[in-house]
N, C-alpha and C. Protein backbone atom coordinates (compact mmCIF):
# COMPACT_ATOMS: atom_id res chain seq x y z
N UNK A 1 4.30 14.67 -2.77
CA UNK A 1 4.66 13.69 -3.79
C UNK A 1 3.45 13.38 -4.67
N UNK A 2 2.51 13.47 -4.14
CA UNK A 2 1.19 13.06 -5.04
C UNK A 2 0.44 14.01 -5.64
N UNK A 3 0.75 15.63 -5.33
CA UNK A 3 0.60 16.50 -6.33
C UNK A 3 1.42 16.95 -7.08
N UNK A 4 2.42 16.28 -7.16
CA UNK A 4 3.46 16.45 -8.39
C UNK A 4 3.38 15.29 -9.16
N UNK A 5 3.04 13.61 -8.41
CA UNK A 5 2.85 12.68 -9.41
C UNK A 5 1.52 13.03 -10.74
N UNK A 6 0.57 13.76 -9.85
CA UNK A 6 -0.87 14.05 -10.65
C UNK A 6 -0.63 15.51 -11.72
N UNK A 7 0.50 15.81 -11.40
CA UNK A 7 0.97 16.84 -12.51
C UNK A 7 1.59 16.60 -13.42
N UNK A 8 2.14 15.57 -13.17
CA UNK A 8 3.24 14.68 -13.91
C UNK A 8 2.78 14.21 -15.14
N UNK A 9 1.65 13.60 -14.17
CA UNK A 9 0.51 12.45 -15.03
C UNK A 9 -0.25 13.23 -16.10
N UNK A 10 -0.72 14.50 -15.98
CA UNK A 10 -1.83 15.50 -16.61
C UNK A 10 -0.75 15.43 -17.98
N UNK A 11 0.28 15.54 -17.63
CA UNK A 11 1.01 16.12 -19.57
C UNK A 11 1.36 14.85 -20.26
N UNK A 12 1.28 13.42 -19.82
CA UNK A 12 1.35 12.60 -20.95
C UNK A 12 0.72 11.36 -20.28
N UNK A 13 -0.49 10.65 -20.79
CA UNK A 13 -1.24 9.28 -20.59
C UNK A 13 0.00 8.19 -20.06
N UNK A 14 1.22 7.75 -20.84
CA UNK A 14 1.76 7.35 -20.00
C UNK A 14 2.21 7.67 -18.58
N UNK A 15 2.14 8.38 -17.94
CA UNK A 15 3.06 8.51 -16.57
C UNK A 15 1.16 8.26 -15.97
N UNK A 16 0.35 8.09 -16.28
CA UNK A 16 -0.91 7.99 -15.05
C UNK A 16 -0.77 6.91 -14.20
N UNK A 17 0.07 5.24 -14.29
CA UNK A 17 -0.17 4.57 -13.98
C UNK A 17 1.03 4.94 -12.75
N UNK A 18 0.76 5.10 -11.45
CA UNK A 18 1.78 5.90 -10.32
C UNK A 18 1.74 4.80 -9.39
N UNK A 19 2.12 5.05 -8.33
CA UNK A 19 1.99 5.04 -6.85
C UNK A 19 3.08 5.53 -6.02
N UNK A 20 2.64 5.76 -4.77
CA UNK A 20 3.59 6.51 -3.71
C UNK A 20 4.11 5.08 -2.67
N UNK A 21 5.21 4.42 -2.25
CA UNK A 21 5.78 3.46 -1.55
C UNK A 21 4.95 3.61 0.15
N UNK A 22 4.62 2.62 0.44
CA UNK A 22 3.90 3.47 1.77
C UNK A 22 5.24 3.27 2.95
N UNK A 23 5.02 3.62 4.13
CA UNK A 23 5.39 4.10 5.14
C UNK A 23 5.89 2.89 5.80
N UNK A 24 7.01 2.50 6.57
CA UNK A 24 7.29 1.41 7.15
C UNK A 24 7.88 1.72 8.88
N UNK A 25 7.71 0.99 9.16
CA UNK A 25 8.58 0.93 10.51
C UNK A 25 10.15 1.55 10.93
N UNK A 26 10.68 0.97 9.53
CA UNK A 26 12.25 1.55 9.51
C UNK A 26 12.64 2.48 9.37
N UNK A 27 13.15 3.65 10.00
CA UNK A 27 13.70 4.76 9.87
C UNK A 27 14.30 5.04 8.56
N UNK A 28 14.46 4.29 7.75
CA UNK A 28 15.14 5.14 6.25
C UNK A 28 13.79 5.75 5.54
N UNK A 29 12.58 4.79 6.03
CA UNK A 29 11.11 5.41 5.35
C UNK A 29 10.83 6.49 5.73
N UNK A 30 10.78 7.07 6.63
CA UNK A 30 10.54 7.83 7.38
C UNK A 30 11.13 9.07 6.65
N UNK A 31 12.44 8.72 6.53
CA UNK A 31 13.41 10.00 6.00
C UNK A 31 13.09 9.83 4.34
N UNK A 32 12.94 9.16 3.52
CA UNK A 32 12.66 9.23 2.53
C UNK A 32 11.25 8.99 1.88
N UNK A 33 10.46 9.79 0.97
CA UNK A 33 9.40 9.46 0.00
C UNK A 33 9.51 8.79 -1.02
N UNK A 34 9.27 7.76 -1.67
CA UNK A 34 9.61 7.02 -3.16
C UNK A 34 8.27 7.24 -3.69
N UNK A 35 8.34 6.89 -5.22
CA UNK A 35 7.39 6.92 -5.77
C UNK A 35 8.14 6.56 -7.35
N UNK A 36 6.99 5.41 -7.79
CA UNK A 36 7.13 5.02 -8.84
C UNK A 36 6.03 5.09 -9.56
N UNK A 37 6.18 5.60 -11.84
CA UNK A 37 5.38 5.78 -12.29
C UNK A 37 6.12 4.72 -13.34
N UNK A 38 5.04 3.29 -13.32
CA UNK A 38 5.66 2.49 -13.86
C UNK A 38 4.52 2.55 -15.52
N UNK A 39 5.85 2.29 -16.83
CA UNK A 39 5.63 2.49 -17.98
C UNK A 39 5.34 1.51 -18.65
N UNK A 40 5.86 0.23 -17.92
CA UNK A 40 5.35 -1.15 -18.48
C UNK A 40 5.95 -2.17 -17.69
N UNK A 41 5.64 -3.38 -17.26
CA UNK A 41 6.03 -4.53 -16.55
C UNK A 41 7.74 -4.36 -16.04
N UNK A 42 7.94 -4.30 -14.94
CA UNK A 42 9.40 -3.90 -14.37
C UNK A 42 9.71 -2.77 -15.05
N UNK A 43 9.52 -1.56 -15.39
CA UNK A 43 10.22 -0.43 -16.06
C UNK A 43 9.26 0.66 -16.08
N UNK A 44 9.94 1.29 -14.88
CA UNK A 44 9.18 2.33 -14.57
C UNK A 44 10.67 3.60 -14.35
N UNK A 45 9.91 4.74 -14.01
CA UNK A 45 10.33 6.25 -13.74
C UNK A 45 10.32 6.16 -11.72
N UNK A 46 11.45 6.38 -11.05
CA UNK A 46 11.42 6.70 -9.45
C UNK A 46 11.76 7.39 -9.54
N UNK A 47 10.57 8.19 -7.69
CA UNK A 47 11.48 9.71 -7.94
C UNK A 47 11.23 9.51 -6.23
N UNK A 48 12.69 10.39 -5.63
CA UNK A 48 12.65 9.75 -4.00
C UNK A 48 12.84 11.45 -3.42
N UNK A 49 12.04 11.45 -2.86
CA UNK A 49 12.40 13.33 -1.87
C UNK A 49 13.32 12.41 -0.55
N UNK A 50 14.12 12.97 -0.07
CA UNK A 50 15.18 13.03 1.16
C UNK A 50 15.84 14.10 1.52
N UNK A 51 16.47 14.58 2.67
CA UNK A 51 16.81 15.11 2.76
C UNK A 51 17.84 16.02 1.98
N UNK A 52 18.36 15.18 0.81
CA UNK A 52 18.85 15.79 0.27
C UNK A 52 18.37 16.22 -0.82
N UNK A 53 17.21 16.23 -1.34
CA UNK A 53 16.32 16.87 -2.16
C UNK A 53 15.54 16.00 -2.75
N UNK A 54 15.83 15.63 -4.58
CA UNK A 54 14.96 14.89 -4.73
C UNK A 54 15.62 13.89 -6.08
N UNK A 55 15.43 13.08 -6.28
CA UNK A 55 16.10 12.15 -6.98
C UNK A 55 15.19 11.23 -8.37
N UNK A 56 15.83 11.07 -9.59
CA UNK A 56 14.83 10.68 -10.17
C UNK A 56 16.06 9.24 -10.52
N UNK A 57 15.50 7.99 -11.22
CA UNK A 57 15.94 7.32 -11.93
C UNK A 57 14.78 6.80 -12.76
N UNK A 58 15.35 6.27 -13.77
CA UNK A 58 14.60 5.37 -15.04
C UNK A 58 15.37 3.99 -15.05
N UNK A 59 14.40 2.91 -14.61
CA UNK A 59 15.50 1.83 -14.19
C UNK A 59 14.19 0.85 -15.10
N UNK A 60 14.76 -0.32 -15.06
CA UNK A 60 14.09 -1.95 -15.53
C UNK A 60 15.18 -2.94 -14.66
N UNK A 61 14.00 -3.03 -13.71
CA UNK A 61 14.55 -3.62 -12.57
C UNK A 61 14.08 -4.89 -11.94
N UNK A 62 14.80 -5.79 -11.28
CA UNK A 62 13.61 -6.99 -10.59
C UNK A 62 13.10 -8.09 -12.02
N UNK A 63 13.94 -8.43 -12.68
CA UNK A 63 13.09 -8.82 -13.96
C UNK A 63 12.37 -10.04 -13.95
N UNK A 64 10.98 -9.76 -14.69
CA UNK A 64 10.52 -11.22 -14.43
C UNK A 64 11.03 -12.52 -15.46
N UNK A 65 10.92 -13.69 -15.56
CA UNK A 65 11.68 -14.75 -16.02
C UNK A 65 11.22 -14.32 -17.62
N UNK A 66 13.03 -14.83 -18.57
CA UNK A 66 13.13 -14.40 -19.64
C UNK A 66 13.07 -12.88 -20.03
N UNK A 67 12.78 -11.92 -19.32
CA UNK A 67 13.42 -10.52 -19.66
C UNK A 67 14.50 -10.18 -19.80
N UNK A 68 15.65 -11.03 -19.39
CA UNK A 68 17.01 -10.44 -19.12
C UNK A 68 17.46 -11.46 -20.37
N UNK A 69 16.68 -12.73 -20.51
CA UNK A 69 17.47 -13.00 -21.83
C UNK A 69 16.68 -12.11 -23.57
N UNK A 70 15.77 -11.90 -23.35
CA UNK A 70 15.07 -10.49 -24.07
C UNK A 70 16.27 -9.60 -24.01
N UNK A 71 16.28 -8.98 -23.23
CA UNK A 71 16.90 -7.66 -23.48
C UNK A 71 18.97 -8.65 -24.07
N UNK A 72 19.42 -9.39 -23.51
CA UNK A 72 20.68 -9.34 -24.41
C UNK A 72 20.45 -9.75 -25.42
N UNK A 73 19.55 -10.40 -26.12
CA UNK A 73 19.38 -10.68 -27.07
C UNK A 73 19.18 -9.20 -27.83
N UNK A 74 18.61 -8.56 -27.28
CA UNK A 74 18.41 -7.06 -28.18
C UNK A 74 20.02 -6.69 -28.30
N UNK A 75 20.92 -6.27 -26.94
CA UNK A 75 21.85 -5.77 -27.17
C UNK A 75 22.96 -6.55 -27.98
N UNK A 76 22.52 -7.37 -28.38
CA UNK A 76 23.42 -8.12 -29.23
C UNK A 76 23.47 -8.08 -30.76
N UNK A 77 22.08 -8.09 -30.84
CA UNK A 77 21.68 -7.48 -32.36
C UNK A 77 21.95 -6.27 -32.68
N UNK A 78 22.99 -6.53 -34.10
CA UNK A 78 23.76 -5.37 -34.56
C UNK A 78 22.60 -3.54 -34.37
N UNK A 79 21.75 -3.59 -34.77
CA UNK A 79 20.80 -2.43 -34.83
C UNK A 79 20.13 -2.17 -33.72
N UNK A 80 19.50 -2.90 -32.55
CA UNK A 80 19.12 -2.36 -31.31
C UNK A 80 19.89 -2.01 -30.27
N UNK A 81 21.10 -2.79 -30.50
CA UNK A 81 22.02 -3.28 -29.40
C UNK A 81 22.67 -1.87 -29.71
N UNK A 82 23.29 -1.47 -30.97
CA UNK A 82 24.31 0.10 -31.17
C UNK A 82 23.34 0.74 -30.74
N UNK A 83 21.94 1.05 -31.13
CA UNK A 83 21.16 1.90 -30.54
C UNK A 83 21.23 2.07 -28.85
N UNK A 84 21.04 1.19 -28.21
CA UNK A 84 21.21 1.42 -26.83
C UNK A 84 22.24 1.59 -26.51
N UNK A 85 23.48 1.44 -26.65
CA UNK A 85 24.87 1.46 -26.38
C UNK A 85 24.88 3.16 -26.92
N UNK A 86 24.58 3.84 -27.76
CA UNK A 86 24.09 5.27 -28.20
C UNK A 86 23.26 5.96 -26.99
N UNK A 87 21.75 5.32 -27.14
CA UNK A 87 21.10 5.51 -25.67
C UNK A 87 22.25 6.32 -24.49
N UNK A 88 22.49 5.12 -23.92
CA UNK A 88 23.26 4.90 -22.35
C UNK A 88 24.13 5.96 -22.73
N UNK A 89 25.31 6.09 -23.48
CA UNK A 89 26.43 7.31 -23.68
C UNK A 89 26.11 8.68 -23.32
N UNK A 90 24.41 8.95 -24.02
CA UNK A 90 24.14 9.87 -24.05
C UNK A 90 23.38 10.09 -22.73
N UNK A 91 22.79 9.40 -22.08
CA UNK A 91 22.83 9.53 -20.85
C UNK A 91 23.11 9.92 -19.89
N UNK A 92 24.58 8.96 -19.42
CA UNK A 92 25.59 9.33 -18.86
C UNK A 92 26.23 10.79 -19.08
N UNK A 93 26.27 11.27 -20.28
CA UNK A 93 26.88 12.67 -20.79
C UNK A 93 25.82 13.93 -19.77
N UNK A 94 24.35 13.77 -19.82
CA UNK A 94 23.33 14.46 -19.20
C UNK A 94 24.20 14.19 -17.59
N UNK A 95 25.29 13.51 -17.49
CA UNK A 95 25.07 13.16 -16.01
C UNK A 95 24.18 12.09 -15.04
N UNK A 96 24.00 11.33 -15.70
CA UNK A 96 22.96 10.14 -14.64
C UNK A 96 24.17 8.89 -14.99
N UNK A 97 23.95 8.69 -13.72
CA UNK A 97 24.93 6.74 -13.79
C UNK A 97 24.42 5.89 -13.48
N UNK A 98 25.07 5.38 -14.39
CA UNK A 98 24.08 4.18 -15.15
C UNK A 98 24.68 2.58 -13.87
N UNK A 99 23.73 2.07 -13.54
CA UNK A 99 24.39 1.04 -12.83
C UNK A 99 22.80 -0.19 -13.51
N UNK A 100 23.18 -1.54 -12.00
CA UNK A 100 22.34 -2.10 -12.07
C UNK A 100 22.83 -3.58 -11.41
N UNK A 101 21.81 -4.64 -11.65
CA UNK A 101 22.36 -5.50 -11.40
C UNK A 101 23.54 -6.30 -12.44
N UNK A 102 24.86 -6.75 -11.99
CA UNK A 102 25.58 -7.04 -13.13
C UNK A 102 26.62 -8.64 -12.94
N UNK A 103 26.62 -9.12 -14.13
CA UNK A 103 27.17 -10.56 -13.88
C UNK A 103 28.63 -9.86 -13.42
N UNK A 104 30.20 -10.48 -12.93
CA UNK A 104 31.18 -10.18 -13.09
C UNK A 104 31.95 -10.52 -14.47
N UNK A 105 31.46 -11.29 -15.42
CA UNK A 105 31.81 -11.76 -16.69
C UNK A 105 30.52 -11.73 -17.66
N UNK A 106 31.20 -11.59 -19.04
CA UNK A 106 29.74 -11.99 -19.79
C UNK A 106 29.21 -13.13 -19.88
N UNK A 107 27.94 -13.13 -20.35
CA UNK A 107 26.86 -13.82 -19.72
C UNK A 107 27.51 -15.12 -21.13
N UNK A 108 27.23 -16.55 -20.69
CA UNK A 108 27.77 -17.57 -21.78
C UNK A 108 26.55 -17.50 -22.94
N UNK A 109 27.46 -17.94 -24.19
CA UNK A 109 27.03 -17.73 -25.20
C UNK A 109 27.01 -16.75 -26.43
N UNK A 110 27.61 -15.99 -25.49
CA UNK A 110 27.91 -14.33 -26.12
C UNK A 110 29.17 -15.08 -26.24
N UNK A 111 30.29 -13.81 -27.23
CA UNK A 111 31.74 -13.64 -27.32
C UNK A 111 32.23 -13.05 -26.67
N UNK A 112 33.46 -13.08 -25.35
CA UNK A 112 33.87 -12.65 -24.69
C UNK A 112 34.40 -10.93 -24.68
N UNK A 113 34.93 -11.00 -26.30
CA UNK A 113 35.45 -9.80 -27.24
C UNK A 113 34.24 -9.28 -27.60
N UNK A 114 32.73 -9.20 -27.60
CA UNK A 114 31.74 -8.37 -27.88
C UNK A 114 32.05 -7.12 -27.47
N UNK A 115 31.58 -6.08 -28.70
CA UNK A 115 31.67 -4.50 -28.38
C UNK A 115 30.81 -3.63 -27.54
N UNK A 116 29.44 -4.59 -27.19
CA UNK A 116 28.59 -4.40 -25.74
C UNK A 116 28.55 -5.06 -24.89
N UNK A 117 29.93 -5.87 -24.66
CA UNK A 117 30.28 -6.80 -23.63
C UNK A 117 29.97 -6.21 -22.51
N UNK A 118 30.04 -4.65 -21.79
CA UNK A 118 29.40 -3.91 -20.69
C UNK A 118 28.02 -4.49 -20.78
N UNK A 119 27.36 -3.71 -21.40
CA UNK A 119 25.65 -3.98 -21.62
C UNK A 119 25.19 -5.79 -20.96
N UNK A 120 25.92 -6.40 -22.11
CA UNK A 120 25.19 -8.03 -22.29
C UNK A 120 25.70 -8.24 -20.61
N UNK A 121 26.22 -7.56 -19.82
CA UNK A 121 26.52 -8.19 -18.32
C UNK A 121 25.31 -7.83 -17.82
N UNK A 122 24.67 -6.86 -17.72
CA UNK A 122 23.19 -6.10 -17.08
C UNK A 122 22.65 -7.26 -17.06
N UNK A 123 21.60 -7.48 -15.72
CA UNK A 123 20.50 -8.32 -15.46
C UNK A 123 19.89 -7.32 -14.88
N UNK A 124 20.09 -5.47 -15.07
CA UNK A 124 18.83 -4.63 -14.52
C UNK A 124 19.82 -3.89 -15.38
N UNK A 125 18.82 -3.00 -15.69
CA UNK A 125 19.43 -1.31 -16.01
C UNK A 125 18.83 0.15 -15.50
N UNK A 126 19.49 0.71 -14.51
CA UNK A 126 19.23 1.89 -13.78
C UNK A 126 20.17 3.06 -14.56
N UNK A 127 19.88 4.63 -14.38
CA UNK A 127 20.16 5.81 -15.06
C UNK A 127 19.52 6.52 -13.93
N UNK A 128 20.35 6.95 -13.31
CA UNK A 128 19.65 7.97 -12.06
C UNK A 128 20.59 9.02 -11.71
N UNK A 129 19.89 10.32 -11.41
CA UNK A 129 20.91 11.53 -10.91
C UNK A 129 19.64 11.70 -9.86
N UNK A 130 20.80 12.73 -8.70
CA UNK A 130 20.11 13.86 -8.23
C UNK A 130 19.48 14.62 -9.04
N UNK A 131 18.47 15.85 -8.47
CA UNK A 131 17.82 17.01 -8.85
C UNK A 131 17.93 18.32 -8.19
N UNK A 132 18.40 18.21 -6.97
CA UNK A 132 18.60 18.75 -5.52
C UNK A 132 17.95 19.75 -5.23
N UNK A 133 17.70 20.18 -4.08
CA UNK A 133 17.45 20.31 -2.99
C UNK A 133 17.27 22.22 -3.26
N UNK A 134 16.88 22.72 -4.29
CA UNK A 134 16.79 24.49 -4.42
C UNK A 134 15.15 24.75 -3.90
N UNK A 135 15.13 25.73 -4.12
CA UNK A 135 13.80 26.78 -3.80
C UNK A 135 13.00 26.24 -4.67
N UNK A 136 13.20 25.91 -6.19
CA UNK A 136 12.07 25.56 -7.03
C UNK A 136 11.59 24.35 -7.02
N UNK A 137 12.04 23.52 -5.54
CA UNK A 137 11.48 22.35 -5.08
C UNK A 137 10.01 22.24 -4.52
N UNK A 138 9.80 23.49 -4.10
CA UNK A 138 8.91 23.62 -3.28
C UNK A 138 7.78 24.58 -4.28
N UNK A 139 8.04 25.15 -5.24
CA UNK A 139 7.74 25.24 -6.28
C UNK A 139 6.50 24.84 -7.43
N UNK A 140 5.94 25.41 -8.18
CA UNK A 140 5.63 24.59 -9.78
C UNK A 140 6.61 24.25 -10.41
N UNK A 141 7.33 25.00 -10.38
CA UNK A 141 8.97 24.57 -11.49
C UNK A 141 9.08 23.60 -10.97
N UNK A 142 8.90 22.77 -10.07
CA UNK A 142 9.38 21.25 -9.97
C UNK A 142 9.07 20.38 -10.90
N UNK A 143 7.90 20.55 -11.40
CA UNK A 143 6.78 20.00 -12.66
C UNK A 143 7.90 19.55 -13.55
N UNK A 144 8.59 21.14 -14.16
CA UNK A 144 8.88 21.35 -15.53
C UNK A 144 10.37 20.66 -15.32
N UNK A 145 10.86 20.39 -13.69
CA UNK A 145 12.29 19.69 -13.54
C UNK A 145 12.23 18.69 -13.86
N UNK A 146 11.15 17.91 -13.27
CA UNK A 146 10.99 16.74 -13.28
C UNK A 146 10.58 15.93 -14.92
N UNK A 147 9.84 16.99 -15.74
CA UNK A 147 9.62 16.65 -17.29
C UNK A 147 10.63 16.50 -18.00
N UNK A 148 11.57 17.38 -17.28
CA UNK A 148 12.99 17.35 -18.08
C UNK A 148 14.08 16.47 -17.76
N UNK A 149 13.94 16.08 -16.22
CA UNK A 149 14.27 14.74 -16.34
C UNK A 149 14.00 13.59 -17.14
N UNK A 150 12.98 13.50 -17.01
CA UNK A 150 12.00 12.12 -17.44
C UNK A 150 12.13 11.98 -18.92
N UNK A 151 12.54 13.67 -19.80
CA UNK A 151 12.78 13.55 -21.43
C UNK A 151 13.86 13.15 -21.19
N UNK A 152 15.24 13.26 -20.50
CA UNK A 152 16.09 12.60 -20.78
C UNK A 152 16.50 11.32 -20.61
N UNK A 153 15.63 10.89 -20.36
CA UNK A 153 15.66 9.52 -20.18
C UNK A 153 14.23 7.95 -20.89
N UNK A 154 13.70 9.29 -21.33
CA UNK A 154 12.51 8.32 -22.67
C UNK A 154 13.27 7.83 -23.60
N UNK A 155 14.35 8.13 -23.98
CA UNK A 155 14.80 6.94 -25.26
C UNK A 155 15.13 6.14 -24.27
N UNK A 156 15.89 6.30 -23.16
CA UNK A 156 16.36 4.53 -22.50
C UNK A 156 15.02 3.58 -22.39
N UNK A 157 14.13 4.95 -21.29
CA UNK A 157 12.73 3.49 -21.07
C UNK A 157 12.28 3.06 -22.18
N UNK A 158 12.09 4.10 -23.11
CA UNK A 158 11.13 3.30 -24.88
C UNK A 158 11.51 1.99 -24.95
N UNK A 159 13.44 2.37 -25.07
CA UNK A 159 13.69 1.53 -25.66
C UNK A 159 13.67 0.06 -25.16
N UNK A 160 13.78 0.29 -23.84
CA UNK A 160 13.60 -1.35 -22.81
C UNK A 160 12.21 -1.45 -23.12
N UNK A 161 10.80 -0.13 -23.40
CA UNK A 161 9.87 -1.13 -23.43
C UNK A 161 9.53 -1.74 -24.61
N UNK A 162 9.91 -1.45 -25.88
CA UNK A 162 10.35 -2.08 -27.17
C UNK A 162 10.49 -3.72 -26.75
N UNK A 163 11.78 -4.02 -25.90
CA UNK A 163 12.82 -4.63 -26.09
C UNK A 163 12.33 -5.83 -25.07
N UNK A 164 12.45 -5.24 -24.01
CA UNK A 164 12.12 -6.38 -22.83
C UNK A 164 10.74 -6.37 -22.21
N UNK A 165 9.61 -6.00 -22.38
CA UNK A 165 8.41 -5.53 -22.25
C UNK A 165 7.75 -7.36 -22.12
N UNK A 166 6.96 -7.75 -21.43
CA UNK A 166 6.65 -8.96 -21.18
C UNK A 166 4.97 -8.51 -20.83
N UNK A 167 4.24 -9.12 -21.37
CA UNK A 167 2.85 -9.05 -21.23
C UNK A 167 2.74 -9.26 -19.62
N UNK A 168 1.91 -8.84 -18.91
CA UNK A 168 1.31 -8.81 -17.38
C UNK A 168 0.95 -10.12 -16.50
């Protein structure tokens, strides 16, 4: 995991800021590696090896206070808000599903009838697929899997770090 994070890191200044999850007592650690290359305050790139191979998501997660009213405020505004609602579609189309943490109704203050009434429910936004589990895991081509993950999913992080990005 940490010579692929440091390979990762070599092709663009953002991804240097890494770490690997350490080791716990509980048997799911054991079976799984995590590792996060975070891009700015809550919004980072995970990538998890398990048995079943290897897994990436691009999430903004855990938010610290006033990020989550940041970000609906973006998706609400006619021009950022279609942009990400564009984002996420195209996403999903690559195959990654999109989850997160979510109210069961929209959040008050909004219009119930809003056309990113999905979105304005998010209090996290995750985009994660498998990568699985082939020969070029073990590989260099993992490098170039994993870059190609991570491009498909730079307009979502940009755009959260645009949007909901909170000084340190």
């Amino acid at each position: 995991m940490i010579a692929l994070l440091n390979e990762v890191a070599d092709t663009d200044p953002r991804y240097e800021d890494f770490s690997v999850w350490h080791y716990r007592t509980d048997s799911w650690w054991w079976q799984h590696q995590s590792a996060v290359i975070r891009l700015a305050r809550k919004i980072e790139i995970g990538l998890r090896f398990d048995l079943d191979g290897l897994r990436i998501q691009g999430a903004w997660w855990h938010p610290d206070p006033g990020q989550v009213d940041m970000f609906r405020k973006a998706v609400a505004c006619e021009g950022s808000g279609r942009e990400l609602s564009g984002i996420v579609e195209e996403v999903r189309k690559k195959g990654y599903e999109i989850s997160g943490d979510m109210m069961k109704r929209p959040p008050r203050g909004y219009p119930t009838d809003h056309s990113r009434t999905q979105l304005l429910r998010h209090r996290s936004l995750i985009a994660a697929r498998p990568l699985g589990c082939e020969e070029w895991l073990h590989a260099p081509e993992a490098v170039d899997r994993v870059l190609s993950a991570v491009a498909d999913l730079d307009a979502l992080l940009m755009w959260l770090v645009r949007h909901v990005k909170r000084a340190a």
